[in-house]
PDB file of N, CA and C in Angstrom:
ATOM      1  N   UNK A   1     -33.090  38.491 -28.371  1.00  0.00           N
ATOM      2  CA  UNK A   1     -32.722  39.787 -27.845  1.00  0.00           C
ATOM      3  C   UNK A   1     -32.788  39.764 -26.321  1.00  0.00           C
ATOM      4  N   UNK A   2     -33.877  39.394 -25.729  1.00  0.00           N
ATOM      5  CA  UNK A   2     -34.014  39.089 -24.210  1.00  0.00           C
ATOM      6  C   UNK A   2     -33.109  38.222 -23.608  1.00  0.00           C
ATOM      7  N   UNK A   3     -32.561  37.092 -24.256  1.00  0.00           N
ATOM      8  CA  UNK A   3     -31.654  36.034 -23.957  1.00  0.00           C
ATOM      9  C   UNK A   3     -30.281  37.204 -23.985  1.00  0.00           C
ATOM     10  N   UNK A   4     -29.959  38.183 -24.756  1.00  0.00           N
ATOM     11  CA  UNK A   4     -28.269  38.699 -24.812  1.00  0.00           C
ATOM     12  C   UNK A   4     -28.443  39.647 -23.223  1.00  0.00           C
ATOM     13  N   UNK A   5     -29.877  40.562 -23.340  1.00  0.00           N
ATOM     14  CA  UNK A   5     -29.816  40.906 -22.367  1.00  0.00           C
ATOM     15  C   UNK A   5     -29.585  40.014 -21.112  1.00  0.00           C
ATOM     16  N   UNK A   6     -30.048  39.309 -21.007  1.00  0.00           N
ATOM     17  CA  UNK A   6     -30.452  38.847 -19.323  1.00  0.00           C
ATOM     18  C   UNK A   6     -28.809  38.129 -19.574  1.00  0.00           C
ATOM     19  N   UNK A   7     -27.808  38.085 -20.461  1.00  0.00           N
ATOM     20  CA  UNK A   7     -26.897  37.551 -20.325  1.00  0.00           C
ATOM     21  C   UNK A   7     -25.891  38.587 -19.895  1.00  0.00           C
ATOM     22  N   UNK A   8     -26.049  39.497 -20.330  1.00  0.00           N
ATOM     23  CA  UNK A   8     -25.182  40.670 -20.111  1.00  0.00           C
ATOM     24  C   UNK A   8     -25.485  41.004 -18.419  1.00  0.00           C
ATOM     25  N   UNK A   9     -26.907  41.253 -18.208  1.00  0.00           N
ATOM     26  CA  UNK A   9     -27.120  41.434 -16.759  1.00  0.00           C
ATOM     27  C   UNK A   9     -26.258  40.398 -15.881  1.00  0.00           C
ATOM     28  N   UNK A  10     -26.748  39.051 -15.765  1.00  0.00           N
ATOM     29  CA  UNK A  10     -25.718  37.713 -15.201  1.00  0.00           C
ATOM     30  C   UNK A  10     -24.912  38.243 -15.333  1.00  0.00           C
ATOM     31  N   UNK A  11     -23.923  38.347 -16.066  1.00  0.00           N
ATOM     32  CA  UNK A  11     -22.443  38.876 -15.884  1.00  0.00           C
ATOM     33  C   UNK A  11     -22.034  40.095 -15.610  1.00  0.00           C
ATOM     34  N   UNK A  12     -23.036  41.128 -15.755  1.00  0.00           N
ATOM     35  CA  UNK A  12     -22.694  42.232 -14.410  1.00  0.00           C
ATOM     36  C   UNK A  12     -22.762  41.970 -13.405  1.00  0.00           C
ATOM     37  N   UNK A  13     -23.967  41.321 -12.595  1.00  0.00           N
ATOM     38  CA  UNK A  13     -24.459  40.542 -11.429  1.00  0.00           C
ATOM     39  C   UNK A  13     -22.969  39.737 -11.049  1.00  0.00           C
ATOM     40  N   UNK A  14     -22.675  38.984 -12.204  1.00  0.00           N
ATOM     41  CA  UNK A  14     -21.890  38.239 -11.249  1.00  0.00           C
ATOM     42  C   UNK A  14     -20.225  38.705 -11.086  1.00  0.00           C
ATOM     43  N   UNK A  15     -19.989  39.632 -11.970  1.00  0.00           N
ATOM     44  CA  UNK A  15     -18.976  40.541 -11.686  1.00  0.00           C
ATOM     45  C   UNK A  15     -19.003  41.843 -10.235  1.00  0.00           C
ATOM     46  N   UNK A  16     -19.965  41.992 -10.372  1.00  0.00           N
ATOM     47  CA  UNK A  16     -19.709  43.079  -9.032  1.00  0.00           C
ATOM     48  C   UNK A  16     -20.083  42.089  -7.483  1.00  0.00           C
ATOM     49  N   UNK A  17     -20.738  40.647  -7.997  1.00  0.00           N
ATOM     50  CA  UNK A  17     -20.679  40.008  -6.577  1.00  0.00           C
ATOM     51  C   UNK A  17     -19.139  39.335  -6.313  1.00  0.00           C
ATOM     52  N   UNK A  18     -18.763  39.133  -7.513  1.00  0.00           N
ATOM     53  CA  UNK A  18     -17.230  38.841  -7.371  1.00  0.00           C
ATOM     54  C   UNK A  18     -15.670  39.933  -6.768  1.00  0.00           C
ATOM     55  N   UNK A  19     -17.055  41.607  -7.218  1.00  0.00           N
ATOM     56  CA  UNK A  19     -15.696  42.156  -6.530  1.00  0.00           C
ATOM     57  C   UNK A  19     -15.350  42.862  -5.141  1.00  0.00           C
ATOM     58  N   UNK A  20     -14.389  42.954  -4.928  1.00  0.00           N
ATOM     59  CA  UNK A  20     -13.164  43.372  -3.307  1.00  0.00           C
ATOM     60  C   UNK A  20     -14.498  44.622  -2.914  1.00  0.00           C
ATOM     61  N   UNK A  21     -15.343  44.794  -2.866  1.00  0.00           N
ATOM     62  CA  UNK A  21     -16.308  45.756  -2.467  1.00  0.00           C
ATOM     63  C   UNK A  21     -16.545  45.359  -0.953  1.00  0.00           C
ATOM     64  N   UNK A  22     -17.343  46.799  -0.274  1.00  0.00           N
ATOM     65  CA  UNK A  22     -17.888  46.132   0.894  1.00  0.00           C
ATOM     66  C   UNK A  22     -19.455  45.981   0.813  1.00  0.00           C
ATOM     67  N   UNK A  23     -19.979  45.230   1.367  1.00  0.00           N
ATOM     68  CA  UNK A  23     -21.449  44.602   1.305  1.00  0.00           C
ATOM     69  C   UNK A  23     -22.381  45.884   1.066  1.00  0.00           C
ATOM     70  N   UNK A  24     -22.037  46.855   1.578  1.00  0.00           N
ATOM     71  CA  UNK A  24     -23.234  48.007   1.238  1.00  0.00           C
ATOM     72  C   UNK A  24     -22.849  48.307  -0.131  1.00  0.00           C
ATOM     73  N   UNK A  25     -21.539  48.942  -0.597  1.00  0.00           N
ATOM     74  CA  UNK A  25     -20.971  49.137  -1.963  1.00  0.00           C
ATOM     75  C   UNK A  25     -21.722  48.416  -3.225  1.00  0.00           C
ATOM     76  N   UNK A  26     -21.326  46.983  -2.600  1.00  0.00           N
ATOM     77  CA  UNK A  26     -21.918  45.916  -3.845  1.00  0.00           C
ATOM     78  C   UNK A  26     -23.329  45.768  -3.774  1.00  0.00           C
ATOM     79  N   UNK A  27     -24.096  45.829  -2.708  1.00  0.00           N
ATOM     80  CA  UNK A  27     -25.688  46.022  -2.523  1.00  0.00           C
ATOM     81  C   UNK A  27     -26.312  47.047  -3.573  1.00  0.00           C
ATOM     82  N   UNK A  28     -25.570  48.379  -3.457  1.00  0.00           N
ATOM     83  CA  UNK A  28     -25.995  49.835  -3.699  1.00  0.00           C
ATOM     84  C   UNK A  28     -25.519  49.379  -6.034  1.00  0.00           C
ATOM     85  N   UNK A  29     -24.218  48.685  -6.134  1.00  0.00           N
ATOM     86  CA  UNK A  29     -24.312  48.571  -7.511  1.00  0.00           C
ATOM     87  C   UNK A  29     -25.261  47.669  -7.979  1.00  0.00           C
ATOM     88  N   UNK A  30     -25.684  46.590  -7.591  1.00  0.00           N
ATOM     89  CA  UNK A  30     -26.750  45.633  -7.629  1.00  0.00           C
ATOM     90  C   UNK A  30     -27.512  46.346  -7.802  1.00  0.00           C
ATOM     91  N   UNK A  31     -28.284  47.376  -6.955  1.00  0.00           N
ATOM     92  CA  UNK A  31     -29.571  47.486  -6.753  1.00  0.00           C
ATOM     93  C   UNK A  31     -29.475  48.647  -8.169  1.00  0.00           C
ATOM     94  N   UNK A  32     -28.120  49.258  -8.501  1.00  0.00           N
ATOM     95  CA  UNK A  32     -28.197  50.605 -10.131  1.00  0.00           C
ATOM     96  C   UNK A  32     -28.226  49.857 -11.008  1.00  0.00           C
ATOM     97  N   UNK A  33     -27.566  48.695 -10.987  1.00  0.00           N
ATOM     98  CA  UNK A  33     -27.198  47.886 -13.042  1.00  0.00           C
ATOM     99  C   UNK A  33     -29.161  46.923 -12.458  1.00  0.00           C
ATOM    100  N   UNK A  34     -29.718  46.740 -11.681  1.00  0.00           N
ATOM    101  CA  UNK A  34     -30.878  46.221 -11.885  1.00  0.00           C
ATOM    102  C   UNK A  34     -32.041  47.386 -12.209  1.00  0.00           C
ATOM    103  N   UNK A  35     -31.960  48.343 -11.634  1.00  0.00           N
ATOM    104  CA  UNK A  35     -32.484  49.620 -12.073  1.00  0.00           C
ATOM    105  C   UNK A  35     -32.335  50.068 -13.800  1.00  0.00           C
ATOM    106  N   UNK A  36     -31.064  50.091 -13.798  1.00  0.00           N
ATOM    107  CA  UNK A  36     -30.811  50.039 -15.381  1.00  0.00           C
ATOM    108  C   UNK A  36     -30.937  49.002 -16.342  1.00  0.00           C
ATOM    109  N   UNK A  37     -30.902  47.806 -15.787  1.00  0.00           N
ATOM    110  CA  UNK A  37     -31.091  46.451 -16.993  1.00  0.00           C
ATOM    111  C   UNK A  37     -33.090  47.112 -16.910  1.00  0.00           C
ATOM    112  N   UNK A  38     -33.533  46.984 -15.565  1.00  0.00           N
ATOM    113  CA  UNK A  38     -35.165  47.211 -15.436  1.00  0.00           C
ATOM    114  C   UNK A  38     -35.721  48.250 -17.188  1.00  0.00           C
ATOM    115  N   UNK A  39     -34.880  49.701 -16.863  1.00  0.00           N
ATOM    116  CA  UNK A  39     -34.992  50.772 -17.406  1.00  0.00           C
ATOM    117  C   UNK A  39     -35.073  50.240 -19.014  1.00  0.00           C
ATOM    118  N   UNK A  40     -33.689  49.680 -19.207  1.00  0.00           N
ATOM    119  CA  UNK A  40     -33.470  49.228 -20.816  1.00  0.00           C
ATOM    120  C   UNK A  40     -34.524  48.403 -21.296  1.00  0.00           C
ATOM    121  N   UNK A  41     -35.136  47.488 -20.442  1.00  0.00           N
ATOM    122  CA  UNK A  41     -36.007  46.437 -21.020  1.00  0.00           C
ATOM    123  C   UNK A  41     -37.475  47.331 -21.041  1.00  0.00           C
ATOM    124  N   UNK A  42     -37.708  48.483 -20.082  1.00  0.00           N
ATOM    125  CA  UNK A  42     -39.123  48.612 -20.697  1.00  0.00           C
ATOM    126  C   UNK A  42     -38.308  49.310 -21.949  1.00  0.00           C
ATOM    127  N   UNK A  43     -37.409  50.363 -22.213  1.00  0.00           N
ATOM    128  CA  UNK A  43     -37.568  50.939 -23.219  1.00  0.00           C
ATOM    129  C   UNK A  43     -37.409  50.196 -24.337  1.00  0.00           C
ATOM    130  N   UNK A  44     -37.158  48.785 -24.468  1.00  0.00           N
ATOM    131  CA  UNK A  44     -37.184  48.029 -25.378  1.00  0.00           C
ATOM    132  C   UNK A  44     -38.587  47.190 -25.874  1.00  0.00           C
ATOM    133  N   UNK A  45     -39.452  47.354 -24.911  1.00  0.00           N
ATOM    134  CA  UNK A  45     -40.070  47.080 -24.562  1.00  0.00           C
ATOM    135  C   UNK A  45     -41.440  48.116 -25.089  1.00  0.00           C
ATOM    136  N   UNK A  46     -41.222  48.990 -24.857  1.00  0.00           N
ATOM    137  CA  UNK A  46     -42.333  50.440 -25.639  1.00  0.00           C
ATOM    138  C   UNK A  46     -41.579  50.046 -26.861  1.00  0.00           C
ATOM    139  N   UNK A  47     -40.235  50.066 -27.638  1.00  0.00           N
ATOM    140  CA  UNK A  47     -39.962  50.028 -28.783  1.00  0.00           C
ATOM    141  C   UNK A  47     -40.635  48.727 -29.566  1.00  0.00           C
ATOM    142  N   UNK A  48     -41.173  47.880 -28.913  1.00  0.00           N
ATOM    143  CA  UNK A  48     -41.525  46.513 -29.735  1.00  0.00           C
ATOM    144  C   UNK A  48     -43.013  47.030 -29.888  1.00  0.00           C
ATOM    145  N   UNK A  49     -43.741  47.480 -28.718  1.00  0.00           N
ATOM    146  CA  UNK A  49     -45.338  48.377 -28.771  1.00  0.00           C
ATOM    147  C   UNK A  49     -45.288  49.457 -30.099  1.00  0.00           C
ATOM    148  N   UNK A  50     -44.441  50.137 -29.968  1.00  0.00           N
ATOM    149  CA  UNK A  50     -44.326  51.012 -30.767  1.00  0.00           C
ATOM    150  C   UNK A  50     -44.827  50.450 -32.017  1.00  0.00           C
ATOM    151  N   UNK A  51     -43.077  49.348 -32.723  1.00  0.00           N
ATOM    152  CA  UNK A  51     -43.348  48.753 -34.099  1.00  0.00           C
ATOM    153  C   UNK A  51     -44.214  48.259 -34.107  1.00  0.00           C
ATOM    154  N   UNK A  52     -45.125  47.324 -33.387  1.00  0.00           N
ATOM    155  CA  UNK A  52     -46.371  46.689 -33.564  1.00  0.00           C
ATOM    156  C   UNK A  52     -47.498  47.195 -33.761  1.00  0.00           C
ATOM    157  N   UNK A  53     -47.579  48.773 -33.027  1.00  0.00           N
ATOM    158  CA  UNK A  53     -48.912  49.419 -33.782  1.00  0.00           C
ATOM    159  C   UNK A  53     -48.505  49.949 -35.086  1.00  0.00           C
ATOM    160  N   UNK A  54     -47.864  50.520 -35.255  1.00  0.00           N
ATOM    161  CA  UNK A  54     -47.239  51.031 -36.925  1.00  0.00           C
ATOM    162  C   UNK A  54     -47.776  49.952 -37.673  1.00  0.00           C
ATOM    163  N   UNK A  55     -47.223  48.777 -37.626  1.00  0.00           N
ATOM    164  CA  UNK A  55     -47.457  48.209 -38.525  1.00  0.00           C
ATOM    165  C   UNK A  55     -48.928  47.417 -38.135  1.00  0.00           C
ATOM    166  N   UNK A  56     -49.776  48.163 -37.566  1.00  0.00           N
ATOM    167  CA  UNK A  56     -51.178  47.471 -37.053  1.00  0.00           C
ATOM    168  C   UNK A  56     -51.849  48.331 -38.015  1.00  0.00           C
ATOM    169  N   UNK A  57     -51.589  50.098 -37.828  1.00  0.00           N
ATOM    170  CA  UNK A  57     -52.362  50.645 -38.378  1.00  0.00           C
ATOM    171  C   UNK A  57     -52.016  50.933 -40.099  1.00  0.00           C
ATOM    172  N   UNK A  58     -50.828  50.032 -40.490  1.00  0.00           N
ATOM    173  CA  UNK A  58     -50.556  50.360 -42.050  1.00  0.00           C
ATOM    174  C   UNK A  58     -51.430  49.198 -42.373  1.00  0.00           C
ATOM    175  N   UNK A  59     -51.787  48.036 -41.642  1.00  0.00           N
ATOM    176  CA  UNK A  59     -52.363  46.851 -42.021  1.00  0.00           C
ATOM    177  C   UNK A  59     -53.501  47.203 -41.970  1.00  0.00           C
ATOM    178  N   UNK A  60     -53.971  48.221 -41.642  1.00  0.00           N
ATOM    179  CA  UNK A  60     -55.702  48.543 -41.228  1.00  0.00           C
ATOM    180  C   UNK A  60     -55.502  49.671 -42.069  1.00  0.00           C
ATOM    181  N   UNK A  61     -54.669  50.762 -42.673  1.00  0.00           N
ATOM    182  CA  UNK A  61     -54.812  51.749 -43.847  1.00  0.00           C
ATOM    183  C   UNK A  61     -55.119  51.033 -44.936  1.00  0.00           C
ATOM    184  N   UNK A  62     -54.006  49.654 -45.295  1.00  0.00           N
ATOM    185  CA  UNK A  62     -54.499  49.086 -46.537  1.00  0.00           C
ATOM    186  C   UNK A  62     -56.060  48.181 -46.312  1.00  0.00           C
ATOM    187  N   UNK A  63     -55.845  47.844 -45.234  1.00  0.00           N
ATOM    188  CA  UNK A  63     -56.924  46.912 -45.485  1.00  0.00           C
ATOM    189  C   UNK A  63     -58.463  48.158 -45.934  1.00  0.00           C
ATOM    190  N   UNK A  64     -58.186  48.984 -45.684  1.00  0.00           N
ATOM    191  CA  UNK A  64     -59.723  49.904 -45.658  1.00  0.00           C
ATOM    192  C   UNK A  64     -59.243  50.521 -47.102  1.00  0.00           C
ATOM    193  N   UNK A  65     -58.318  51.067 -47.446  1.00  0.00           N
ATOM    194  CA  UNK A  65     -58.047  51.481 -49.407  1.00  0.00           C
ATOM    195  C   UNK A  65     -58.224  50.082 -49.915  1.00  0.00           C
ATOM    196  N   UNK A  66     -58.450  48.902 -49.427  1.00  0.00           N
ATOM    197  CA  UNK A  66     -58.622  47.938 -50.297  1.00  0.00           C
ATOM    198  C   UNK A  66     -60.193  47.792 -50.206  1.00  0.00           C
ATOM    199  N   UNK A  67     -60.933  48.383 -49.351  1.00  0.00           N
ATOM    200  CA  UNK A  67     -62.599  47.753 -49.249  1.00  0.00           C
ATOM    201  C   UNK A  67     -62.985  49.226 -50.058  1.00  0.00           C
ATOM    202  N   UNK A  68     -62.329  50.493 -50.060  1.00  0.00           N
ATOM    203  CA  UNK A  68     -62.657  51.481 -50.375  1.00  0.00           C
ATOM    204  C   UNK A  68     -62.138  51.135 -52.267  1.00  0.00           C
ATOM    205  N   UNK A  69     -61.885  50.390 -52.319  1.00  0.00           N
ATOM    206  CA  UNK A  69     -61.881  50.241 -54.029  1.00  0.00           C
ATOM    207  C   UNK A  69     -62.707  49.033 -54.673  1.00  0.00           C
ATOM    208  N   UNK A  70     -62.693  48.186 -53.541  1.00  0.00           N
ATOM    209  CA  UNK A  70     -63.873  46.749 -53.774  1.00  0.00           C
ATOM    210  C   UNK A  70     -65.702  47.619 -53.500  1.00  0.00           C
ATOM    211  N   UNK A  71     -65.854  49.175 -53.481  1.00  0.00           N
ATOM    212  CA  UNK A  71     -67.060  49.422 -53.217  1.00  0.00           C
ATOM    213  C   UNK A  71     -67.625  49.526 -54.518  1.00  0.00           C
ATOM    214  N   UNK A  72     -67.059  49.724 -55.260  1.00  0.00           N
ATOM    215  CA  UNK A  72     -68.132  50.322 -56.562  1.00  0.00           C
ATOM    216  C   UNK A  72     -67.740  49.514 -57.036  1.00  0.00           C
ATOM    217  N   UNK A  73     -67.042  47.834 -57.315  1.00  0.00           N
ATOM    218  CA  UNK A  73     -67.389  46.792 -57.997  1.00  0.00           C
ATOM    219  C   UNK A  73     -68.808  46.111 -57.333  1.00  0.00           C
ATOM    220  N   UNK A  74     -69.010  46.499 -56.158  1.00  0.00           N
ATOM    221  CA  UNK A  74     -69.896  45.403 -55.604  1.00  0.00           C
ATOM    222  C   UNK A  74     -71.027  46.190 -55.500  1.00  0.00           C
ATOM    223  N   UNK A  75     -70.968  47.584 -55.401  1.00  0.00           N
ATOM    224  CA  UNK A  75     -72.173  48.277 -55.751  1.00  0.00           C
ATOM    225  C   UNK A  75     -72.599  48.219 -57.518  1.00  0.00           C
ATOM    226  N   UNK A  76     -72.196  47.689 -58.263  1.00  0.00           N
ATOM    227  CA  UNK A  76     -72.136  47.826 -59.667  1.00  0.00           C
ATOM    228  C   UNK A  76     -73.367  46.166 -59.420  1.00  0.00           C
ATOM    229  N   UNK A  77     -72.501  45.536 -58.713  1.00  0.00           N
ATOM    230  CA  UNK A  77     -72.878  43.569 -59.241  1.00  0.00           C
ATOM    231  C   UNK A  77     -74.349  43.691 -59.239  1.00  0.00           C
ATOM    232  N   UNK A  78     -75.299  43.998 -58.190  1.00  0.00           N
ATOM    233  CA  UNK A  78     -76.631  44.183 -58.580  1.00  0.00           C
ATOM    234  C   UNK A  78     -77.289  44.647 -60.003  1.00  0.00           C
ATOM    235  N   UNK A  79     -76.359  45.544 -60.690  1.00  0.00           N
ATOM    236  CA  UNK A  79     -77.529  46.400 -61.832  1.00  0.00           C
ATOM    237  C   UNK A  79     -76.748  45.061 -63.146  1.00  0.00           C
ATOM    238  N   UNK A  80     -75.807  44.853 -62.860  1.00  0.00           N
ATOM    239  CA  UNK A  80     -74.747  43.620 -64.042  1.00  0.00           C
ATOM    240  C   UNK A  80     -75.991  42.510 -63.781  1.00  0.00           C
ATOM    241  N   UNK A  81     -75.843  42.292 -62.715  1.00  0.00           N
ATOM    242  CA  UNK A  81     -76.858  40.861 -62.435  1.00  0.00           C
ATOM    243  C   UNK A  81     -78.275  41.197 -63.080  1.00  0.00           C
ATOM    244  N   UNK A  82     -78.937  42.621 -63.033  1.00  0.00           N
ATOM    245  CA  UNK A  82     -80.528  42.438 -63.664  1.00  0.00           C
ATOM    246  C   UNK A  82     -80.019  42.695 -64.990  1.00  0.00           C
ATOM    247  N   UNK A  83     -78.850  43.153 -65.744  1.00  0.00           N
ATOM    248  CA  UNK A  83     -78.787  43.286 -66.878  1.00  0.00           C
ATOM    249  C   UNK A  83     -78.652  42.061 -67.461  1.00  0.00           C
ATOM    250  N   UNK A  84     -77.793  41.143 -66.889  1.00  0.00           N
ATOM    251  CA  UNK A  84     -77.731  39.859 -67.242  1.00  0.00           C
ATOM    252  C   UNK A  84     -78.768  39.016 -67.897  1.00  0.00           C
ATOM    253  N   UNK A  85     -79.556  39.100 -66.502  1.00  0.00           N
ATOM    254  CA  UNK A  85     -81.041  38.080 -66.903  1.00  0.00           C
ATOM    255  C   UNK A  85     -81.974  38.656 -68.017  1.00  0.00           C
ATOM    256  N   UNK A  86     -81.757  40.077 -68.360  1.00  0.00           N
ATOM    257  CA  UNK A  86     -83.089  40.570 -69.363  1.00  0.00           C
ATOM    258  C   UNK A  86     -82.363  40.253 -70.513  1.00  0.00           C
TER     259      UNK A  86
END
């Protein structure tokens, strides 16, 4: 995904240094499509933060409904274990 971007940028970059502009013109678009490639990548950028806690805290919901159902087998194993031995 970072590789299409930074490819797309290069070829804006190198399209507006290629065109009939005058040096302030082409300075002033340089300095908006880098502002905007900047802009797109954090918001792509919070979007990858984003999915990564979602799926941090569904991995930490199950993981705790899974210790919250392993409690009363393992609170049980003590009284199984003295029943065992008598």
């Amino acid at each position: 995904m970072l590789g299409l971007l930074a490819g797309i940028a290069a070829g804006a970059l190198l399209g507006i240094l290629f065109a009939p502009d005058k040096g302030s013109v082409t300075r002033k678009k340089i300095s908006k499509k880098g502002d905007d490639f900047a802009e797109e990548l954090k918001e792509k950028f919070d979007e990858f933060l984003d999915n990564i806690s979602e799926k941090f805290e569904k991995v930490k919901d199950d993981v705790s409904d899974l210790t919250e159902q392993a409690k009363p087998k393992t609170e049980n194993a003590p009284k199984e274990a003295k029943t065992a031995k008598a």
